[in-house]
Each structure stands twice: as C-alpha cells, then as structure tokens.
PDB file of N, CA and C in Angstrom:
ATOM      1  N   UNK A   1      26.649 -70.681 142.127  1.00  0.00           N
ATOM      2  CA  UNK A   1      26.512 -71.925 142.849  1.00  0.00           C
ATOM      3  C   UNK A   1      25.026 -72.280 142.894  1.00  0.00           C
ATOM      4  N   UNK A   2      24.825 -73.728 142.711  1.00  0.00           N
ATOM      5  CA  UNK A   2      23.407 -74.393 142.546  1.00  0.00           C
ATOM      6  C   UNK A   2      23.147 -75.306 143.528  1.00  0.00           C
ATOM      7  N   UNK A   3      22.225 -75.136 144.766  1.00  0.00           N
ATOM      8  CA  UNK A   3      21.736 -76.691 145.060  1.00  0.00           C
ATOM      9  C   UNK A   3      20.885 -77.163 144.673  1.00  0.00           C
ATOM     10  N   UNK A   4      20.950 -78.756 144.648  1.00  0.00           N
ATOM     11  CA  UNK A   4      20.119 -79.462 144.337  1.00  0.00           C
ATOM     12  C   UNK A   4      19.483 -80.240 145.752  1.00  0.00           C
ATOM     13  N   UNK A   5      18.331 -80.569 145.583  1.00  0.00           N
ATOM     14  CA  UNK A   5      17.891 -81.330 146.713  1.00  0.00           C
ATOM     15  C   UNK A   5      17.558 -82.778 146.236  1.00  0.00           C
ATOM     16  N   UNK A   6      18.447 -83.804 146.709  1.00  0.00           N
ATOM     17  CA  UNK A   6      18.805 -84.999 146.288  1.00  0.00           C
ATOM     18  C   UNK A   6      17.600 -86.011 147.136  1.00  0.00           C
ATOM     19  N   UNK A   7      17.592 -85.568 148.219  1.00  0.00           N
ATOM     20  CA  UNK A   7      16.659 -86.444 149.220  1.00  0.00           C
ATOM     21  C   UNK A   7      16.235 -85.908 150.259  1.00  0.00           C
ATOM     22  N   UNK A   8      15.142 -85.875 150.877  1.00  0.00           N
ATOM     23  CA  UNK A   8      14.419 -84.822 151.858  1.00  0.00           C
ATOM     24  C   UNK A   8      13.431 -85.968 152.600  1.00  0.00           C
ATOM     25  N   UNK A   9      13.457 -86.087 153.739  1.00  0.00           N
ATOM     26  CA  UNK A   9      12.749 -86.622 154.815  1.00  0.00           C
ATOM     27  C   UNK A   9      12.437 -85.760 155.848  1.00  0.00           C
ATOM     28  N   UNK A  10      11.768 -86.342 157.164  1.00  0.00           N
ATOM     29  CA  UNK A  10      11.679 -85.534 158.248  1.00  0.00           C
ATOM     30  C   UNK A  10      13.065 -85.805 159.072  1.00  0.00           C
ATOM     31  N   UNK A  11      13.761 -86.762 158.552  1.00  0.00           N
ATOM     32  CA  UNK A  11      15.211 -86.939 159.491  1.00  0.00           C
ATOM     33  C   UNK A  11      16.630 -87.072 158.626  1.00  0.00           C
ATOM     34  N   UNK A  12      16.349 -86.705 157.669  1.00  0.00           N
ATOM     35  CA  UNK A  12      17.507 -86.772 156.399  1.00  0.00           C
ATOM     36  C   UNK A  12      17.518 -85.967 155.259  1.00  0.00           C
ATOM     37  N   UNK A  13      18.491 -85.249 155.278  1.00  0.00           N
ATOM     38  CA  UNK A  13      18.575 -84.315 153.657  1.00  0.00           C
ATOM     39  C   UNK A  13      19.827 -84.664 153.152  1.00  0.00           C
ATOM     40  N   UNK A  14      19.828 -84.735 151.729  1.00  0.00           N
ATOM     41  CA  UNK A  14      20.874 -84.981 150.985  1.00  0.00           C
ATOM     42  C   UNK A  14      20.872 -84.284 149.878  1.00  0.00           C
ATOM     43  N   UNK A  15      21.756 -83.486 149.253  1.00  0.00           N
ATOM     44  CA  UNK A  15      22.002 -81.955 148.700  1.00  0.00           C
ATOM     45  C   UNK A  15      22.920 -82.151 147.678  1.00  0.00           C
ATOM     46  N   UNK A  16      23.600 -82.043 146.702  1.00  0.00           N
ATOM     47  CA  UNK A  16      24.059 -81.797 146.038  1.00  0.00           C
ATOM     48  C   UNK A  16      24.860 -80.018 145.517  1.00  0.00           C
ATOM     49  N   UNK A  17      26.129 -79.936 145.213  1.00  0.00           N
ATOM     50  CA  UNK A  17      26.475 -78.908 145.226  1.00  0.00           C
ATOM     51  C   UNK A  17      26.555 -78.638 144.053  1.00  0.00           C
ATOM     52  N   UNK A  18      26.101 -77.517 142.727  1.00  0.00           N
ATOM     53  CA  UNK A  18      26.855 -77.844 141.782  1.00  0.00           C
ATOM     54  C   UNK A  18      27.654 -76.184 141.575  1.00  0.00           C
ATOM     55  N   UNK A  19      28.846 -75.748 140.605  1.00  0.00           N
ATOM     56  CA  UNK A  19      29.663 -75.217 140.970  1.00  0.00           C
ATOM     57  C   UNK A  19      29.966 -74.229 141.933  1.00  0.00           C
ATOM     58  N   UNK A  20      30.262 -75.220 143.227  1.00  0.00           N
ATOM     59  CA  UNK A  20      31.310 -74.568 144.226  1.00  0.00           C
ATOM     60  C   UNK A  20      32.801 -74.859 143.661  1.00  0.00           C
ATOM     61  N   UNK A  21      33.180 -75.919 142.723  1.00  0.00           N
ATOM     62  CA  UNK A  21      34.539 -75.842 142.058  1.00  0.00           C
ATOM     63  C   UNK A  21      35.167 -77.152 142.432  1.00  0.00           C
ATOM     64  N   UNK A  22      35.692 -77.647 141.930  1.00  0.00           N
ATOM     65  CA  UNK A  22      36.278 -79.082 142.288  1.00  0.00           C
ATOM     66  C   UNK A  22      37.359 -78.963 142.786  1.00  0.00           C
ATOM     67  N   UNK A  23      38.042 -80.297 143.293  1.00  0.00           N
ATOM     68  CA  UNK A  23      38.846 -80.389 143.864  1.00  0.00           C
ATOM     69  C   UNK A  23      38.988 -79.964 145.396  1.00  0.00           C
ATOM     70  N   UNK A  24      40.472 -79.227 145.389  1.00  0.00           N
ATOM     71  CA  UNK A  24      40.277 -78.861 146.837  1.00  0.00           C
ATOM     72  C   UNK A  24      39.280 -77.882 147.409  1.00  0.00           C
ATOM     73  N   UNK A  25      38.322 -76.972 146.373  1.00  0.00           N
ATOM     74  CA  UNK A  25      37.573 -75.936 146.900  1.00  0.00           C
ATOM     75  C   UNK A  25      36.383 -76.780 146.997  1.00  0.00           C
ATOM     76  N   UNK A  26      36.358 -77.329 146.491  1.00  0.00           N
ATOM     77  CA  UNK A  26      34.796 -78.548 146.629  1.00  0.00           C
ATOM     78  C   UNK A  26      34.922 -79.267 148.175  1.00  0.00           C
ATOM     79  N   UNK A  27      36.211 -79.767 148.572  1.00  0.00           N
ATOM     80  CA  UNK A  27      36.619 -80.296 149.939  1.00  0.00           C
ATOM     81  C   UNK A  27      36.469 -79.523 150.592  1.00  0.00           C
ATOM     82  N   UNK A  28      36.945 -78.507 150.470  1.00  0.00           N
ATOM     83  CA  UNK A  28      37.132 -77.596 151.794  1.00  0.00           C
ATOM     84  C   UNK A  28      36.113 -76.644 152.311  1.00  0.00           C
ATOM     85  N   UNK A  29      34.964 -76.369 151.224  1.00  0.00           N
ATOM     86  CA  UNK A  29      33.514 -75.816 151.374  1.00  0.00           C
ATOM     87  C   UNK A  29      32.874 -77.401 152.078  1.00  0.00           C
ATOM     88  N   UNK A  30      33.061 -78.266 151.650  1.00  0.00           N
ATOM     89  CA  UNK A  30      32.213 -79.586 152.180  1.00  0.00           C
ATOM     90  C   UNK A  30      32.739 -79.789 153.662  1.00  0.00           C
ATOM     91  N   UNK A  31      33.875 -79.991 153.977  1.00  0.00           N
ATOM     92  CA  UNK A  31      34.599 -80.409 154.931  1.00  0.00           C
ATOM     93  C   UNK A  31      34.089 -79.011 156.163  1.00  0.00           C
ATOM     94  N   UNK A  32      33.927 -77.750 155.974  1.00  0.00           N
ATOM     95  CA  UNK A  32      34.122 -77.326 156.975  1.00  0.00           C
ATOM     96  C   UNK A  32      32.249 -77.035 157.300  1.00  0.00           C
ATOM     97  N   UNK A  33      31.687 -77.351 156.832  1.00  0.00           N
ATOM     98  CA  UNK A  33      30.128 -77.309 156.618  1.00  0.00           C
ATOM     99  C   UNK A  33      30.104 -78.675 157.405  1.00  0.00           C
ATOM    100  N   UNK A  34      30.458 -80.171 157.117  1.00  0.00           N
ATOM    101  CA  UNK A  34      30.745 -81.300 157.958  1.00  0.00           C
ATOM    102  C   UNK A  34      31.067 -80.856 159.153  1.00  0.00           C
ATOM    103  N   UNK A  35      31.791 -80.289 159.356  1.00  0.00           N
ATOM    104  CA  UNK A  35      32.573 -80.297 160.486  1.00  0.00           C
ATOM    105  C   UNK A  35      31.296 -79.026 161.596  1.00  0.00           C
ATOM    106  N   UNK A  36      31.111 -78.097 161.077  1.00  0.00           N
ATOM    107  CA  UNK A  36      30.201 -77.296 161.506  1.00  0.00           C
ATOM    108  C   UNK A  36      28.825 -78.619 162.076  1.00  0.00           C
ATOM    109  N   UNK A  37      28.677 -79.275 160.909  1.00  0.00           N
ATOM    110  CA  UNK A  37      26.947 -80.221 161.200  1.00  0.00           C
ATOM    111  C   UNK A  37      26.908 -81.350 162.032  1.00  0.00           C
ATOM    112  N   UNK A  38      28.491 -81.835 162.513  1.00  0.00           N
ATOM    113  CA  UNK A  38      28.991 -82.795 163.541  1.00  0.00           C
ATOM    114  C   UNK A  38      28.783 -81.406 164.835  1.00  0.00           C
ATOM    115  N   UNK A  39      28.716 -80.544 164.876  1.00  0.00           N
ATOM    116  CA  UNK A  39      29.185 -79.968 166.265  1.00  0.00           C
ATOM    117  C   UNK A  39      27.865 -79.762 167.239  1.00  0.00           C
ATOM    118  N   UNK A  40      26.385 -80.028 166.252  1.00  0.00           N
ATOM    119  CA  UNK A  40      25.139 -80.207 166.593  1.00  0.00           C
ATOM    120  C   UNK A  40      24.785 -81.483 167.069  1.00  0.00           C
ATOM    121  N   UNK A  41      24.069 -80.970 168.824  1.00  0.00           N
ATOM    122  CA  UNK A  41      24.213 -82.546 169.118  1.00  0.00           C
ATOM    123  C   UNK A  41      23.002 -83.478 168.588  1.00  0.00           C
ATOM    124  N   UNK A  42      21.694 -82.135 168.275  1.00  0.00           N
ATOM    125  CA  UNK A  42      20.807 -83.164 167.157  1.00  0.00           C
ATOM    126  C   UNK A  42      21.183 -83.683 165.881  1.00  0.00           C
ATOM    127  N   UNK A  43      22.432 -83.328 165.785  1.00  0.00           N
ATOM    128  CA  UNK A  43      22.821 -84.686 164.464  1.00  0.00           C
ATOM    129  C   UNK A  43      23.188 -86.074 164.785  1.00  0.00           C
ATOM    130  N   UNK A  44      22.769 -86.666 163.743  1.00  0.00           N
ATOM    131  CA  UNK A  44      23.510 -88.030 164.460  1.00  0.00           C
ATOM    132  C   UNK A  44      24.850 -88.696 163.493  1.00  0.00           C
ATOM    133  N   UNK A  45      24.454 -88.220 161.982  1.00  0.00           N
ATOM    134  CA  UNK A  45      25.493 -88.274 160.968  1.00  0.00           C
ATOM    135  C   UNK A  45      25.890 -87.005 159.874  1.00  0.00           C
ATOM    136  N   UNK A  46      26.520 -86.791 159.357  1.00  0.00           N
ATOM    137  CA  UNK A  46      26.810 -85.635 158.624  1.00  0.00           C
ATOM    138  C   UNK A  46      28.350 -86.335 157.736  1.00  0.00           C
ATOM    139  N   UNK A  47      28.118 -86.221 156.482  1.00  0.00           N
ATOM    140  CA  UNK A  47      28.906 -86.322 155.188  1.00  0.00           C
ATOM    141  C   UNK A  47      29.256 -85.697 154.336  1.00  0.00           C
ATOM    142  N   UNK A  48      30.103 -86.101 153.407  1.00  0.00           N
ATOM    143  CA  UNK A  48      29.848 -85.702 152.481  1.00  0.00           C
ATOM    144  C   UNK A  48      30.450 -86.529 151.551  1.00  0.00           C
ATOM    145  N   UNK A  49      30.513 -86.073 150.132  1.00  0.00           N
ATOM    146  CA  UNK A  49      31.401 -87.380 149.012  1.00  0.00           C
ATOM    147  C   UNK A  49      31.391 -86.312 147.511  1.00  0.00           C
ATOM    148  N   UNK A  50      32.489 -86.425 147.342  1.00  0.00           N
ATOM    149  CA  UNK A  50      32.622 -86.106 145.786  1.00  0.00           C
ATOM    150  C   UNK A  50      33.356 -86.897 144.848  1.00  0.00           C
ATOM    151  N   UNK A  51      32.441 -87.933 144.292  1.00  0.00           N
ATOM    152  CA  UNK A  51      32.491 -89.133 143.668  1.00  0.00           C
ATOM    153  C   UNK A  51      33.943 -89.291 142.696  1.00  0.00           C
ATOM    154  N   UNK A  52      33.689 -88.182 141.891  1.00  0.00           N
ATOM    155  CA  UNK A  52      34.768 -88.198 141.235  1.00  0.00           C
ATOM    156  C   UNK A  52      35.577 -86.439 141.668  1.00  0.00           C
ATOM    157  N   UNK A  53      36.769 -86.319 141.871  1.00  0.00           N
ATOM    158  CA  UNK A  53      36.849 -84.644 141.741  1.00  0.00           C
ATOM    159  C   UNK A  53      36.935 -83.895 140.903  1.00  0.00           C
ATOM    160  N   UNK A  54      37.082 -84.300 139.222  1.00  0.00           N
ATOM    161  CA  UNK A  54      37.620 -83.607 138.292  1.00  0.00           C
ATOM    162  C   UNK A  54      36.198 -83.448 137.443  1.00  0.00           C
ATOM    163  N   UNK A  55      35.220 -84.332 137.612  1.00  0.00           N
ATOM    164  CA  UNK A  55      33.876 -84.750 137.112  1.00  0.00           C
ATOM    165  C   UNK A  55      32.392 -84.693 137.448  1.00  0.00           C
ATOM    166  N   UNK A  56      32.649 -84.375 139.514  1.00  0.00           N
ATOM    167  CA  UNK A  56      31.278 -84.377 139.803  1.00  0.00           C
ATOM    168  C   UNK A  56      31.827 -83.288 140.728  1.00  0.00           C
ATOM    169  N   UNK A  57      30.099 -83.359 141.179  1.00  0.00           N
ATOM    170  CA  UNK A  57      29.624 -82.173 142.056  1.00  0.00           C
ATOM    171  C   UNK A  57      29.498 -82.622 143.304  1.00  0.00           C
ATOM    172  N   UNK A  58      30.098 -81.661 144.502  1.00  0.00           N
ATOM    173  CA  UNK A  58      30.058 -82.392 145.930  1.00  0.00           C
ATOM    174  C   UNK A  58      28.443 -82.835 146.663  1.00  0.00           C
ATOM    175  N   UNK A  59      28.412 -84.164 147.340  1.00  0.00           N
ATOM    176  CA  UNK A  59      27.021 -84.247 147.501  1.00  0.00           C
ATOM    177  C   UNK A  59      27.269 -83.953 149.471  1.00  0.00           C
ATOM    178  N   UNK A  60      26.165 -83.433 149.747  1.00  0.00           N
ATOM    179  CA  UNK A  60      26.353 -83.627 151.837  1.00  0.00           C
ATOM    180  C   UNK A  60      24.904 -84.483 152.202  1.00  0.00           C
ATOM    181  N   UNK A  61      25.413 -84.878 152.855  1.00  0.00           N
ATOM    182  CA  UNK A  61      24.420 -85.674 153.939  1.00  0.00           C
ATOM    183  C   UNK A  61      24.396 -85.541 155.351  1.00  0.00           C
ATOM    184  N   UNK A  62      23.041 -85.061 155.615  1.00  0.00           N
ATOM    185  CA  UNK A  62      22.803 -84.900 157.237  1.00  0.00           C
ATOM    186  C   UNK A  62      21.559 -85.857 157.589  1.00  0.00           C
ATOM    187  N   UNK A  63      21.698 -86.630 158.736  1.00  0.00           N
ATOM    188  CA  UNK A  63      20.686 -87.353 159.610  1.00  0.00           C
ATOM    189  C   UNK A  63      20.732 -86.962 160.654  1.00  0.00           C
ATOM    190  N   UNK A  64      19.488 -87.181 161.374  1.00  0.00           N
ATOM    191  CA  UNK A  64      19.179 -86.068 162.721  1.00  0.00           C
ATOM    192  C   UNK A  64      18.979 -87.175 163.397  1.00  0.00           C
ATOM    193  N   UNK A  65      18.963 -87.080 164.709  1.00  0.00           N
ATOM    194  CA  UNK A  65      18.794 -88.328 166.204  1.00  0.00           C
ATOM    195  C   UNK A  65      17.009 -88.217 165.891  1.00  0.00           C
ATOM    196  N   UNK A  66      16.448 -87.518 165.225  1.00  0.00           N
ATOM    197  CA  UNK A  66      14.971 -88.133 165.883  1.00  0.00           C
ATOM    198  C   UNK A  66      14.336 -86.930 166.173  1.00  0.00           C
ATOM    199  N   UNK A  67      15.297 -85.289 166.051  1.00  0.00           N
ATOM    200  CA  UNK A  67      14.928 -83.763 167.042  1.00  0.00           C
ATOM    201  C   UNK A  67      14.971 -83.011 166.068  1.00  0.00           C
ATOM    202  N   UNK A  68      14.654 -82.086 165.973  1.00  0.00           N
ATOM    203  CA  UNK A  68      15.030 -81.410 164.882  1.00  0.00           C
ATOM    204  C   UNK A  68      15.061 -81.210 163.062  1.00  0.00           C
ATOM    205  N   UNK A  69      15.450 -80.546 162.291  1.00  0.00           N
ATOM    206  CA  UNK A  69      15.090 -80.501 160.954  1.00  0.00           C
ATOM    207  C   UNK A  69      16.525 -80.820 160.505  1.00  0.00           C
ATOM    208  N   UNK A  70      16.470 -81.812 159.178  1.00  0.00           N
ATOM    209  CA  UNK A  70      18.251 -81.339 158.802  1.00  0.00           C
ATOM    210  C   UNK A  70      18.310 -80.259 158.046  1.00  0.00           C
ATOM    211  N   UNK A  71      17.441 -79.734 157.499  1.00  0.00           N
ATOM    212  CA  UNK A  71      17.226 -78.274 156.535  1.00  0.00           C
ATOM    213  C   UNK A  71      17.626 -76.965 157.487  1.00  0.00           C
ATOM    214  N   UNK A  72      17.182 -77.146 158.492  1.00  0.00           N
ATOM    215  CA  UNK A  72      17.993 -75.997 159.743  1.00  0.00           C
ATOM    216  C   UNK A  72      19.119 -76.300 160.508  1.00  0.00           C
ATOM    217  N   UNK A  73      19.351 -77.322 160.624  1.00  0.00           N
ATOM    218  CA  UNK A  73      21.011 -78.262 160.706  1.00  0.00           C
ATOM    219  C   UNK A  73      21.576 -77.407 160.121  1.00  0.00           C
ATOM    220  N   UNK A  74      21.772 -77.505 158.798  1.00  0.00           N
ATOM    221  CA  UNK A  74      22.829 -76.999 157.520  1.00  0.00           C
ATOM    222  C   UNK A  74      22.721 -75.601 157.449  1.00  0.00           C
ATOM    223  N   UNK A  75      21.149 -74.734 157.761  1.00  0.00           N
ATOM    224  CA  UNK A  75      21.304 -73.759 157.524  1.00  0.00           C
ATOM    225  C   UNK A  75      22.833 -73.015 158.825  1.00  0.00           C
ATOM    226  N   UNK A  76      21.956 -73.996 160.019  1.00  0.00           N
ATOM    227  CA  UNK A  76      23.016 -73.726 160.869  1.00  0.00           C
ATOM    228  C   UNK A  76      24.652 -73.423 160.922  1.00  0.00           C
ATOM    229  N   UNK A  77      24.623 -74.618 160.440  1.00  0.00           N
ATOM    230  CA  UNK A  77      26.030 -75.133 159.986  1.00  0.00           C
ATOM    231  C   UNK A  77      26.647 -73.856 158.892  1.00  0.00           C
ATOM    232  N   UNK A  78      26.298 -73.778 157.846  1.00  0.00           N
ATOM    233  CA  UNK A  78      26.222 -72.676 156.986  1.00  0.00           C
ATOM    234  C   UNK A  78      26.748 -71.454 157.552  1.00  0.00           C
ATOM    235  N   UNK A  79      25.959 -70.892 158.273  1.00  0.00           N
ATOM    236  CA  UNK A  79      26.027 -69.455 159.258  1.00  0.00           C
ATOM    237  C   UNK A  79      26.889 -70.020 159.927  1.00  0.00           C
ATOM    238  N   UNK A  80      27.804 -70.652 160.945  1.00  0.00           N
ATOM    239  CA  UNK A  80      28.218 -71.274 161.713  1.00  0.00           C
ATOM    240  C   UNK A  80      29.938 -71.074 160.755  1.00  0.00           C
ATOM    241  N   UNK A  81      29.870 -71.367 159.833  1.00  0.00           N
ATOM    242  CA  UNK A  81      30.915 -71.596 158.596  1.00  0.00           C
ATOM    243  C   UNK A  81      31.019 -69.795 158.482  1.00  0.00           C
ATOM    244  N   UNK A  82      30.246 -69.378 157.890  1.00  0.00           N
ATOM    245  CA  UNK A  82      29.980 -67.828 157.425  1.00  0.00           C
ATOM    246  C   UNK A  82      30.456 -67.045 158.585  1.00  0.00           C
ATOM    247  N   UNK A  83      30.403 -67.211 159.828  1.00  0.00           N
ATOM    248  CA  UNK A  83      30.849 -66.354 160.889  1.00  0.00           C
ATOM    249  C   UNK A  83      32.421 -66.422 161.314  1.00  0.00           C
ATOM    250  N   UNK A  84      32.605 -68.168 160.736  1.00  0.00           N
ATOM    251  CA  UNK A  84      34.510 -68.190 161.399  1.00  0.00           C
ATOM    252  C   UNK A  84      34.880 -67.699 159.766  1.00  0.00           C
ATOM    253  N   UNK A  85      34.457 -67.330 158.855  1.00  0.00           N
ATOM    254  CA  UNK A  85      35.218 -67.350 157.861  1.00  0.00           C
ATOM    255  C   UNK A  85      35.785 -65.014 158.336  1.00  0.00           C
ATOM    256  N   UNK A  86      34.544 -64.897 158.298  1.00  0.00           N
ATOM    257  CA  UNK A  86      34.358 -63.190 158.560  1.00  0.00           C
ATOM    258  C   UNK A  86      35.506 -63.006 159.745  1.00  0.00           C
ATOM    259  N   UNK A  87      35.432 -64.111 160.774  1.00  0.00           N
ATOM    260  CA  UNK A  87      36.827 -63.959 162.017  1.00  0.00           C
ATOM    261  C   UNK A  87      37.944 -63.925 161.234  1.00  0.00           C
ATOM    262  N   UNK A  88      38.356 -65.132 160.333  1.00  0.00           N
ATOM    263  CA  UNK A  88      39.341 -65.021 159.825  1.00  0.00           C
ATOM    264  C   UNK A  88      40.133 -63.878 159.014  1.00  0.00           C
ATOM    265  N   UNK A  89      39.145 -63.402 157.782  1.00  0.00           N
ATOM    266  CA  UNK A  89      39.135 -62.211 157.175  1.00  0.00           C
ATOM    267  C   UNK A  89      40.039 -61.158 158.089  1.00  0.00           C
ATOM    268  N   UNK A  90      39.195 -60.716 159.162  1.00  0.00           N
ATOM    269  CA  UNK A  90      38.922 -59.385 159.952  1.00  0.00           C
ATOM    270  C   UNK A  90      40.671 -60.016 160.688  1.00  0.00           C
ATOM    271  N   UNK A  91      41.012 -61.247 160.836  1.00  0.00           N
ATOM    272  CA  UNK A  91      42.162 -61.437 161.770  1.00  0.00           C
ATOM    273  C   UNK A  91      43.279 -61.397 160.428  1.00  0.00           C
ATOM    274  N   UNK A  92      42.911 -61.500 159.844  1.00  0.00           N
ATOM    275  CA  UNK A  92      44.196 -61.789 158.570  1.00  0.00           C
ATOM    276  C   UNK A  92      44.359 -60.330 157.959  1.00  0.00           C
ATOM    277  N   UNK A  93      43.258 -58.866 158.231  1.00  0.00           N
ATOM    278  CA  UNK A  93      43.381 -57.334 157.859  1.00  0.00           C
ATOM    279  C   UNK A  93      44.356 -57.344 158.693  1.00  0.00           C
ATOM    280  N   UNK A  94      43.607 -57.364 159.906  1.00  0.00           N
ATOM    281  CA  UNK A  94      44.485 -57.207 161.198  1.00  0.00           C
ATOM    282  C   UNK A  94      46.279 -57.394 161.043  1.00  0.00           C
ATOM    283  N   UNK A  95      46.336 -58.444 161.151  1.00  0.00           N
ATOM    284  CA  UNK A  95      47.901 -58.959 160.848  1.00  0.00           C
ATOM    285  C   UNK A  95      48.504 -58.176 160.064  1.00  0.00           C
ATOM    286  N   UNK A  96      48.174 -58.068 158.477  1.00  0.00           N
ATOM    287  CA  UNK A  96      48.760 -57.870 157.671  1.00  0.00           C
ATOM    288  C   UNK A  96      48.766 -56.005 157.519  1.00  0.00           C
ATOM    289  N   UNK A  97      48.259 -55.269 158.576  1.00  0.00           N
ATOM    290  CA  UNK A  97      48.327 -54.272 158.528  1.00  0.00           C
ATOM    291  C   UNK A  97      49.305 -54.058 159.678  1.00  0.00           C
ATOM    292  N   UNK A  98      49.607 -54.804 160.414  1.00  0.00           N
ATOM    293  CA  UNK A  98      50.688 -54.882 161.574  1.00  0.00           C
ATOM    294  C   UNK A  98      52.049 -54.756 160.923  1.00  0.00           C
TER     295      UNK A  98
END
C-alpha cells in the first residue's frame, strides 16, 4: 500500500490511496477511517471518493475547524481504526473457540 499526498495545508489534507484494493475493500478501509475522522471534534469535514471502483485509487479528505493538524487527525483516526479492528480479531478467537 502507497500514499500519496494530494494536498497539504495548515487546515486540509487530501491523500490518495494506492493499492488498498478496489471495490468493497477500498470502501470499507475508507469508510471506517471516515467514520473514525468524523468522531474528532477538531474536524470539521472528513471524506472520501473513489472515482471510479474498478479503475482508481481511493482519495480521503480531512478539514479541521481552525485547531489542530489534519496529518494527526488521520494518524488518529488510523490508530483509532487499528485498535477496534485488534477488538474484533481477539472477540471473533474468542467465539470461535467457544
């Protein structure tokens, strides 16, 4: 997996993904990274778009209220993603050893 850094301000980053995998694995790495960068209340927007799914690479977008970095936003967000995924894991051993 490759990022690209599409656009960089003091209140906006825009990133580019290139193979995390299209389709639904491209959504669902984007979507829960979104969803992680909405839960910061120094964000003020958080996106994402994958123009085409069979053809492009997912892009994210974070804007900040005015506080903060969006480069530590995402890292946030990131780790934030990385910790419910390790819950899940550790709950799905769990189960399936039940």
């Amino acid at each position: 997996m490759k990022v690209k850094v599409l656009k960089k301000t003091a209140h906006e980053l825009k990133i580019e993904i290139e193979g995390s995998g299209h389709g639904f694995s491209g959504h669902g790495l984007c979507n829960l990274i979104q969803k992680r960068l909405l839960e910061d209340k120094s964000v003020e927007l958080a996106g994402y778009d994958i123009p085409h799914p069979l053809a492009s690479n997912p892009v994210i977008y974070v804007k900040m209220k005015g506080v903060g970095k969006p480069e530590e936003a995402l890292r946030k967000a990131a780790e934030k993603a990385q910790e419910a995924n390790e819950q899940f894991r550790e709950a799905l051993e769990s189960a399936l050893k039940a």
